[in-house]
Structures are given as structure tokens and as C-alpha cells.
Protein backbone atom coordinates (compact mmCIF):
# COMPACT_ATOMS: atom_id res chain seq x y z
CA UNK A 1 151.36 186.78 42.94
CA UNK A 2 148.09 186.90 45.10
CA UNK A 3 145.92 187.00 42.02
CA UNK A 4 147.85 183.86 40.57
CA UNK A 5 147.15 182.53 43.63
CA UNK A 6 143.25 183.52 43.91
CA UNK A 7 143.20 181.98 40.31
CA UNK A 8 144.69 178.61 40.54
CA UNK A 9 142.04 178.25 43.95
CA UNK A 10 139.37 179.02 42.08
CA UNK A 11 140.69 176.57 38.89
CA UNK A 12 140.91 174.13 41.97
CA UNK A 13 137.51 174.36 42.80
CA UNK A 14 136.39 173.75 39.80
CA UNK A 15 137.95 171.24 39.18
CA UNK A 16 136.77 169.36 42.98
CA UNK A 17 133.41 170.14 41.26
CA UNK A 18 133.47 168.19 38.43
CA UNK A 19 135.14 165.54 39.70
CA UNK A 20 132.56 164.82 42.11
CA UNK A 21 130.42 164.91 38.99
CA UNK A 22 132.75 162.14 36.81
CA UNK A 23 136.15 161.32 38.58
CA UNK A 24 137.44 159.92 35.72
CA UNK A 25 137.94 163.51 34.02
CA UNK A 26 139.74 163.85 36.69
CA UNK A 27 141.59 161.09 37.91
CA UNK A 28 142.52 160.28 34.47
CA UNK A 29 145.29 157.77 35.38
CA UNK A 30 143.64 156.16 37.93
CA UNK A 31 141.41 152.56 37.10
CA UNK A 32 139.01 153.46 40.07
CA UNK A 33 138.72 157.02 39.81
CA UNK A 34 135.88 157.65 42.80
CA UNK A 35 134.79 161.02 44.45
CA UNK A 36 136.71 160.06 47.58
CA UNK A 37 139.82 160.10 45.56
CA UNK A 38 138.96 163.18 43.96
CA UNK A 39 138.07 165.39 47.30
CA UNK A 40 141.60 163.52 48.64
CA UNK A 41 143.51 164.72 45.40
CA UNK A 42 142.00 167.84 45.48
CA UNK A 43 142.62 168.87 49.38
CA UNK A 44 146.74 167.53 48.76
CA UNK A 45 147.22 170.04 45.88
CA UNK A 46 145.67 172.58 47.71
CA UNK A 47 147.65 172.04 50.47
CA UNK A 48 150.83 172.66 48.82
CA UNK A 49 149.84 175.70 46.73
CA UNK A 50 149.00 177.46 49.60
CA UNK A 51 152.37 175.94 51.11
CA UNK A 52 154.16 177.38 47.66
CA UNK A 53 152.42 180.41 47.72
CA UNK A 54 153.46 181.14 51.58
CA UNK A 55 157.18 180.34 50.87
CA UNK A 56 157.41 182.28 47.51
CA UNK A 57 155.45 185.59 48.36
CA UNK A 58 158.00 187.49 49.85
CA UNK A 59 157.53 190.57 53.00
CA UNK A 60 156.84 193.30 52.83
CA UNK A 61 159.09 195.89 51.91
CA UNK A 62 160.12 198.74 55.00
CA UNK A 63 158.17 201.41 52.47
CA UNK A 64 154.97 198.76 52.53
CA UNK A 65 155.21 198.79 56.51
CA UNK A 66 155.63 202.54 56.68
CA UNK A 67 152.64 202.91 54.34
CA UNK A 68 150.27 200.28 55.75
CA UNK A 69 150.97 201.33 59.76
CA UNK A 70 150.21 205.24 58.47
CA UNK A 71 146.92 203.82 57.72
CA UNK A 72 146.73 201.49 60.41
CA UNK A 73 147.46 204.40 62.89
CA UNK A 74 144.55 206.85 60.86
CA UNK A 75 142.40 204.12 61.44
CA UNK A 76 142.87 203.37 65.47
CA UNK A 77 144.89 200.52 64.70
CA UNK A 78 147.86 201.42 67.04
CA UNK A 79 148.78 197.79 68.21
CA UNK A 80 149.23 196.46 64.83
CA UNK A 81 151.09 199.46 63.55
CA UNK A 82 153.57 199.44 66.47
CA UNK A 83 154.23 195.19 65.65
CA UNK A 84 155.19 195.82 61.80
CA UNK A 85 157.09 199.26 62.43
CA UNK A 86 159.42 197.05 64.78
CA UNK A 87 159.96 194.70 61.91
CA UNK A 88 162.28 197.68 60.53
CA UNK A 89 165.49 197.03 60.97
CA UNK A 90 168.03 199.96 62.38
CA UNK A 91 170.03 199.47 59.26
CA UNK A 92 167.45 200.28 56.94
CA UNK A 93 167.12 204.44 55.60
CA UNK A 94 163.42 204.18 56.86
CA UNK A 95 164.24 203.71 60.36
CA UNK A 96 164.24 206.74 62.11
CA UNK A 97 160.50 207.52 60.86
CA UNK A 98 159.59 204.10 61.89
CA UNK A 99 160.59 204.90 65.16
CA UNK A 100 158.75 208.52 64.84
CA UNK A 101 155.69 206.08 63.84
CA UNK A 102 156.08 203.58 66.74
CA UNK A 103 156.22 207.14 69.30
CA UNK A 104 152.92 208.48 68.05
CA UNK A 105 151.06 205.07 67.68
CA UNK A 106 152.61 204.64 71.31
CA UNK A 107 151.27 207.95 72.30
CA UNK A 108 147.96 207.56 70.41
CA UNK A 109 147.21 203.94 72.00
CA UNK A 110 148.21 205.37 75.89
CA UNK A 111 145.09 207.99 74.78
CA UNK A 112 143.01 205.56 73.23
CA UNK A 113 143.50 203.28 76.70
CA UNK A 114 142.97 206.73 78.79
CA UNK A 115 139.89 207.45 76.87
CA UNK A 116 138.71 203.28 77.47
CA UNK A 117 139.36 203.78 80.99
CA UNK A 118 136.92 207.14 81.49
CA UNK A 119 134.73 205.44 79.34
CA UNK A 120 134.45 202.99 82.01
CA UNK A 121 134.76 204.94 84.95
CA UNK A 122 131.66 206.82 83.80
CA UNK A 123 129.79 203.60 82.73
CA UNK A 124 130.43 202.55 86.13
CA UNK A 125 129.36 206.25 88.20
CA UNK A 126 126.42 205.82 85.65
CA UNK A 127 125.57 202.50 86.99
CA UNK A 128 126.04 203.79 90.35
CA UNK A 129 123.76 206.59 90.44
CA UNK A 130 121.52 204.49 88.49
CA UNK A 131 121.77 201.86 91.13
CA UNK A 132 120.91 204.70 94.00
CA UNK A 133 117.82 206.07 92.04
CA UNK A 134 116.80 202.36 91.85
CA UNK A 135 117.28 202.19 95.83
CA UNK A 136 115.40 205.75 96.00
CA UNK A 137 112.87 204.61 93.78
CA UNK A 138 111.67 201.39 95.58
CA UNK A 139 112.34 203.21 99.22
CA UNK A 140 109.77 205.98 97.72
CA UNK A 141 107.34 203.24 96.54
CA UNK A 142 107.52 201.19 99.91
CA UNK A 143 106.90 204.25 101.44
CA UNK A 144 103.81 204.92 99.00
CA UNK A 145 102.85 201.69 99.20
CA UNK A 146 102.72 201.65 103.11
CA UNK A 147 100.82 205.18 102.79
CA UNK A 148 98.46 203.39 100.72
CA UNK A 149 97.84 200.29 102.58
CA UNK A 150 97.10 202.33 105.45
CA UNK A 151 94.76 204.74 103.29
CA UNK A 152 92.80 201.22 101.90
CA UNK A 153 92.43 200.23 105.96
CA UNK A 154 91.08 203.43 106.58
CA UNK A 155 88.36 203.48 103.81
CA UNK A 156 87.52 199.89 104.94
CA UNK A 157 86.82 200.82 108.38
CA UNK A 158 84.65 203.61 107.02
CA UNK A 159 82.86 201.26 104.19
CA UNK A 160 82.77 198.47 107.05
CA UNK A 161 80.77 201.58 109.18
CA UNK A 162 78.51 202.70 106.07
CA UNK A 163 78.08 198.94 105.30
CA UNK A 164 76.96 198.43 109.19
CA UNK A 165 74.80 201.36 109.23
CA UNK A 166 73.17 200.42 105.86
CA UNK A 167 72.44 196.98 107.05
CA UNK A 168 70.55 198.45 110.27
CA UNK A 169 68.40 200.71 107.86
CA UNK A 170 68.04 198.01 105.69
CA UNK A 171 66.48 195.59 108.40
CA UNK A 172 64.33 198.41 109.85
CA UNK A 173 62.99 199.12 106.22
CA UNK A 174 62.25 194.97 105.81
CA UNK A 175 60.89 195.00 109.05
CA UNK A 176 58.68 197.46 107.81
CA UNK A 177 58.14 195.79 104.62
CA UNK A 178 57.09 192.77 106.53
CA UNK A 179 54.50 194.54 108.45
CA UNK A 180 53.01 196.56 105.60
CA UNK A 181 52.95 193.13 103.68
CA UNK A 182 51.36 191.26 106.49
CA UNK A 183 48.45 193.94 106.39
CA UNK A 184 47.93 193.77 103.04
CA UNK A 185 47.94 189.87 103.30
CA UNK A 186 45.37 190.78 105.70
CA UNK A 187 43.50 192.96 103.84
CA UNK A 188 43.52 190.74 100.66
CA UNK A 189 41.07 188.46 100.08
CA UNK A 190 42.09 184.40 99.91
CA UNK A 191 42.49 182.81 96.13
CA UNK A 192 39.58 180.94 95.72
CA UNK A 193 41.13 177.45 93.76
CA UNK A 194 39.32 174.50 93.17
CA UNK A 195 39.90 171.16 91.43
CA UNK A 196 38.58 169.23 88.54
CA UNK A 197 34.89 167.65 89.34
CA UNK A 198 34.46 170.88 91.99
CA UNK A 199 32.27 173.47 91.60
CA UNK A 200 33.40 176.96 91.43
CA UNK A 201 30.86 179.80 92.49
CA UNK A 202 31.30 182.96 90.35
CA UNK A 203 29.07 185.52 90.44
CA UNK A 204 27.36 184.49 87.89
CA UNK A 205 27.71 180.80 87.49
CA UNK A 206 28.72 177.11 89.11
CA UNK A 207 31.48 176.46 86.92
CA UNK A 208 32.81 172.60 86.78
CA UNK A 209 35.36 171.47 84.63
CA UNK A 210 34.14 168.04 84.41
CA UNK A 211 37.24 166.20 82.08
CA UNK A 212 40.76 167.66 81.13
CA UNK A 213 42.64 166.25 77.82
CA UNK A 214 46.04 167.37 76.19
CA UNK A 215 45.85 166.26 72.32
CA UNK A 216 47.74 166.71 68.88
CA UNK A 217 44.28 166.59 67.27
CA UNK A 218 40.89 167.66 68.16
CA UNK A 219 38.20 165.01 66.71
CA UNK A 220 34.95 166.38 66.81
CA UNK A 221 33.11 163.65 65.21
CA UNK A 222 32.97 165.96 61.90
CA UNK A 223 35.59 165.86 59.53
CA UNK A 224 35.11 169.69 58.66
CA UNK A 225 35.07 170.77 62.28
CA UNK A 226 38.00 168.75 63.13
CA UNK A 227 41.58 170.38 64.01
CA UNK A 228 44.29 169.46 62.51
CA UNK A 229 47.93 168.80 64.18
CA UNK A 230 50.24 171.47 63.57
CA UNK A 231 54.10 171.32 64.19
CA UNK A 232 55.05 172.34 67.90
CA UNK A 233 51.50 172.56 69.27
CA UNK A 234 49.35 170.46 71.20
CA UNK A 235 45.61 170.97 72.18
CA UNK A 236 44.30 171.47 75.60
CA UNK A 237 40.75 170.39 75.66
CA UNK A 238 38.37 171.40 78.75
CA UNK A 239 35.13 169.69 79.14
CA UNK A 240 33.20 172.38 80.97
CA UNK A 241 29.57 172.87 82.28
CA UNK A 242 28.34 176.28 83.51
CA UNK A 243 24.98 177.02 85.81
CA UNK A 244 23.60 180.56 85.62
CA UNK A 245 22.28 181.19 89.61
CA UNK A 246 21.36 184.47 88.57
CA UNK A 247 18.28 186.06 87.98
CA UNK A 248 18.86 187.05 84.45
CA UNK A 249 20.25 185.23 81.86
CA UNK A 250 23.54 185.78 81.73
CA UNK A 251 26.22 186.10 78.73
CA UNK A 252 29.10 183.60 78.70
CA UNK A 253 32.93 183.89 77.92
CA UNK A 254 35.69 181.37 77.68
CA UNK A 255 38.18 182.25 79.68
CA UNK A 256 42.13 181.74 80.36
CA UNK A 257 44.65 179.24 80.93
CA UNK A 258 47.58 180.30 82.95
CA UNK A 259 50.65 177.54 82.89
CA UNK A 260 53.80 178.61 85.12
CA UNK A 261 56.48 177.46 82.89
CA UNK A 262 60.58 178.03 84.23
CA UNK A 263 59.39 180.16 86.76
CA UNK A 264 56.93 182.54 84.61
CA UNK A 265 53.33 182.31 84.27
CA UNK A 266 51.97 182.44 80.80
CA UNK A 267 48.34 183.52 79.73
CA UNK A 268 47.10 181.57 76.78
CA UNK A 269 43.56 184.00 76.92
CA UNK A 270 42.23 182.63 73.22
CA UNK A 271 40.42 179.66 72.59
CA UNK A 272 40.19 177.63 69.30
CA UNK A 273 36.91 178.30 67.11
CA UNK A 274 35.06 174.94 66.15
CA UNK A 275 32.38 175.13 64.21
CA UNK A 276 30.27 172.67 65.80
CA UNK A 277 27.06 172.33 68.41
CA UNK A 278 28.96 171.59 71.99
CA UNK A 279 32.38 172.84 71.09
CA UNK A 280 32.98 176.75 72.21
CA UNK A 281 30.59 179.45 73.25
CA UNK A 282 29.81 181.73 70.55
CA UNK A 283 29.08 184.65 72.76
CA UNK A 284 25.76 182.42 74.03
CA UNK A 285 23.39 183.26 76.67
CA UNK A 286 21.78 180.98 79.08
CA UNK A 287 18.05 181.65 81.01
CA UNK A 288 18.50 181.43 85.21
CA UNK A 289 18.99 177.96 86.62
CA UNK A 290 20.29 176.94 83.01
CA UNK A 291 23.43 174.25 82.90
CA UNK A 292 25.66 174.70 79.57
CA UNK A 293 28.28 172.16 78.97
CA UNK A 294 30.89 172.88 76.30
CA UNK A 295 34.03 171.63 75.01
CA UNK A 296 36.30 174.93 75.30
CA UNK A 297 40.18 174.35 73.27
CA UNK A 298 43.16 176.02 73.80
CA UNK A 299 46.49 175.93 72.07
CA UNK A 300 49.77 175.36 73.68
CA UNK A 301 53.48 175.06 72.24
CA UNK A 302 54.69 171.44 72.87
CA UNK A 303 57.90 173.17 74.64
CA UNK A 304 55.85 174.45 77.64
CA UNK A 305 55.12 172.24 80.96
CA UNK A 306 54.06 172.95 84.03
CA UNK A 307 51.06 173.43 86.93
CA UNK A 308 48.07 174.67 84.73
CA UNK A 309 44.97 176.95 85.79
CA UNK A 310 41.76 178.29 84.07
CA UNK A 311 40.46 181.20 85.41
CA UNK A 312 36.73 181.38 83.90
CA UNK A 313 35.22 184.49 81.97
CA UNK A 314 33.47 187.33 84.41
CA UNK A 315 35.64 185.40 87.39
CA UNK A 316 37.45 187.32 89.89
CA UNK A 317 41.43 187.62 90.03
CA UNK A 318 41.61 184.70 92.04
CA UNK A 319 39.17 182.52 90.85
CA UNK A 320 40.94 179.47 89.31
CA UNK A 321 40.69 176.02 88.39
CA UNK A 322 43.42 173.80 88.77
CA UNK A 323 43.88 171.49 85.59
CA UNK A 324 47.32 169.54 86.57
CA UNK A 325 50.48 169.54 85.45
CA UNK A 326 51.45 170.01 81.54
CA UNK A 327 53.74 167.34 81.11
């Protein structure tokens, strides 16, 4: 009977299928078949198979019940195996083991309850004693945490101490610093700077940088001699004129530009080669009392700005020129 009635569902349900596809293979007699009609059609007989099928499948039998609580009971199901064993009427030959049944499910379920209940009272003692580590746990911490803090004030007292002690040593030692730098500020001689149009006495020579040019090109007046521009430089052009006081002629050398550029001073220390009368000093020589002006080129990246010296060739340290700023 239940597999007559698992069929005509499933015959059902096909047929709800297709008729949502094409009512009318459906809905044969009707002259609107629509889907509507077929879901409505379909949920009505449906209805009263299952209606059919409720009223016509009879109970079960008092051998079905004994069966079916036996397994109920093997599988824990003592509830549901007590309710159908009651269905058994006293009349009926299968009573007495029914009631047998319904004393050991009754026993069984009591157990099952006893067992629920220490189940719980030791989820419960475990939550308690889990509770009071929890307690013992955060007084231990506070109690660490206290020893710490205390610990952490202690070392800062101490660091504040080290820190105060340090600080004295450290302003004896700059004190001492500042004298030993006052001395040698003392003791070293002044930088000797001048300007463009000054003279500056080397040695040697009366050095005067007469003119000062920044250029992308040198013209020399000879195509051949001529430098070209290149790509990220620029051409720092000193018109200089050097004296020889000395007795002896005297060898001269070009010299370098310092620039101070973000904070660091560079040294551009090689000058440009032109091949030309007036441009450069090819290692020359001048007699006593001799003046030598020259056209002396340096190259600079484009990228650098800044104050700008030249310290002449055979110059002291701190014997400089200053050119202006880069810009």
C-alpha cells in the first residue's frame, strides 16, 4: 500500500510537470487550460490521495508494535516504545509482554533520565571548578601584574638615576668639549675668503677672479675649441688673472670649486681642457712680477645649487674665493 502510494505521488508529479509545460495535455476538458489550473488540479488530487491513503492503510498489528518498540527500546527510544505498547489492548494474547516491554522501557528511560541528570550535575561541578580556576587565575595575574607594576617603578627610578647621572657626565664631558674646541678655535688660523674683483694673496700669487659665468656652452671664438652642451651639465666659467710676487717663476695649477649642495660640500677638482691661447693653464710658468689671465672651466650637473667657492692651486686650506650662489 505505501509503495502504491509513493507511486501514484511520483505519477502526480509528473504529471504537475508537464502541465506547467502544455496544460492542455492536461486539462484536456478544459477550453482555458492554464498553469494556474494545472498546479490547482494537481494540489486537489493530491490532497485526497493522501486523504485515501490515510483512511485505507490500516494500524498496525499488536505483533508490528511488539516488533517495532523491541527496536525502538535497542535503540534508546523508550518514550515512543512505551506510547505504541499502550496501544495493546488487555484482550489481545500479546498483552502481557507488552506490559513486560512497557516495565523495561520504563526502567530503561528512569536510567537514561538518571544518567541525563549526572551528566548535568558534572557539566555543572565542571563549570564550577572551571569558574574558580578562572577566579584563581585572574587573582594570580592581578597579583603578578601588581608585582610587576611595582618591579617597572622600581627600574624607572633606577633608569631615572642612571639617566640623571649620565646627563651630569654628559654636560661635564661638553663642557669639556667646549673648552678643548674653543682652544683649538684659538689655535686655528682664520679662513682667509675673499670676493670676486678682490685680490687673494697666496704664497705664491695675487689671485683675482675678475668675471664669473654659468653656461650650457662654452664659445671660444673657435669652432674646434668650442664645448658643446651635454644633457644635465652646465659650465662654470672663471675669468681669472694670477701675479707671481715671488722671486722665481713659479708653476701654475687650476684649482677647485667647492659648492655646498643639501647640506654637503662637493669638490668639482677638474677643469675642462680647451685647446685654445687664454683658456686653461697647461701646466704654464710665469717669470716674477708676471700677471696671467685665463679662462679656467669647470663642469657641474644642472641638479646642484648652492654657495660656490674656488680654492686656487698651491692655496692653503682656507684660502677661498667666493663665486655666489649656483642657482
Amino acid at each position: 500500500m505505501q509503495v502504491l502510494l509513493f507511486l501514484l505521488i511520483i505519477g502526480l508529479f509528473i504529471a504537475l510537470i508537464i502541465g506547467l509545460v502544455n496544460p492542455s495535455l492536461i486539462l484536456r476538458w478544459s477550453k482555458k487550460p492554464t498553469r494556474i489550473k494545472v498546479f490547482v488540479f494537481w494540489f486537489l488530487v493530491t490532497f485526497i490521495v493522501c486523504i485515501l491513503f490515510s483512511v485505507l492503510i490500516p494500524d498496525k498489528t499488536p505483533e508490528e508494535i511488539l516488533i517495532s518498540s523491541k527496536k525502538d527500546i535497542e535503540n534508546g527510544d523508550y518514550k515512543s516504545a512505551i506510547n505504541d505498547l499502550k496501544k495493546i489492548q488487555q484482550s489481545d494474547y500479546f498483552y502481557n509482554e507488552a506490559l513486560s516491554l512497557i516495565a523495561k522501557a520504563d526502567s530503561l528511560q528512569k536510567i537514561k533520565d538518571l544518567e541525563k541528570e549526572q551528566i548535568k550535575e558534572e557539566k555543572n561541578k565542571k563549570k564550577l571548578e572551571e569558574k574558580n580556576a578562572k577566579d584563581l587565575e585572574k587573582e594570580k595575574n592581578k597579583e603578578e601584574k601588581i608585582k610587576r607594576k611595582l618591579e617597572e617603578e622600581n627600574a624607572k627610578q633606577e633608569k631615572e638615576q642612571i639617566l640623571i647621572a649620565k646627563a651630569d657626565s654628559l654636560q661635564k664631558i661638553k663642557y669639556l668639549e667646549k673648552e678643548e674646541k674653543t682652544k683649538k678655535d684659538k689655535e686655528k688660523p682664520l679662513e682667509e675668503k675673499s670676493m670676486v674683483g678682490q685680490v687673494l694673496q697666496t704664497k705664491y700669487f695675487d689671485i683675482v677672479v675678475n668675471k664669473v659665468s654659468l653656461q650650457n656652452s662654452v664659445k671660444t671664438g673657435n669652432e674646434f675649441a668650442d664645448l658643446s652642451p651635454e644633457k644635465g651639465i652646465r659650465y662654470l666659467i672663471l675669468n681669472v688673472s694670477f701675479k707671481n710676487t715671488d722671486k722665481e717663476s713659479r708653476m701654475l695649477f687650476d684649482g677647485s670649486v667647492w659648492i655646498n649642495y643639501n647640506g654637503k660640500d662637493y669638490n668639482f677638482d677638474k677643469s675642462e681642457t680647451v685647446m685654445l691661447e687664454g683658456w686653461g693653464l697647461f701646466l704654464d710658468q710665469i717669470n716674477p712680477l708676471v700677471t696671467k689671465t685665463t679662462n679656467l672651466v669647470y663642469k657641474i650637473p644642472t641638479e646642484i645649487k648652492g654657495p660656490a667657492y674656488w680654492q686656487p692651486g698651491r692655496a692653503k686650506k682656507n684660502q677661498r674665493i667666493f663665486l655666489g650662489n649656483i642657482e
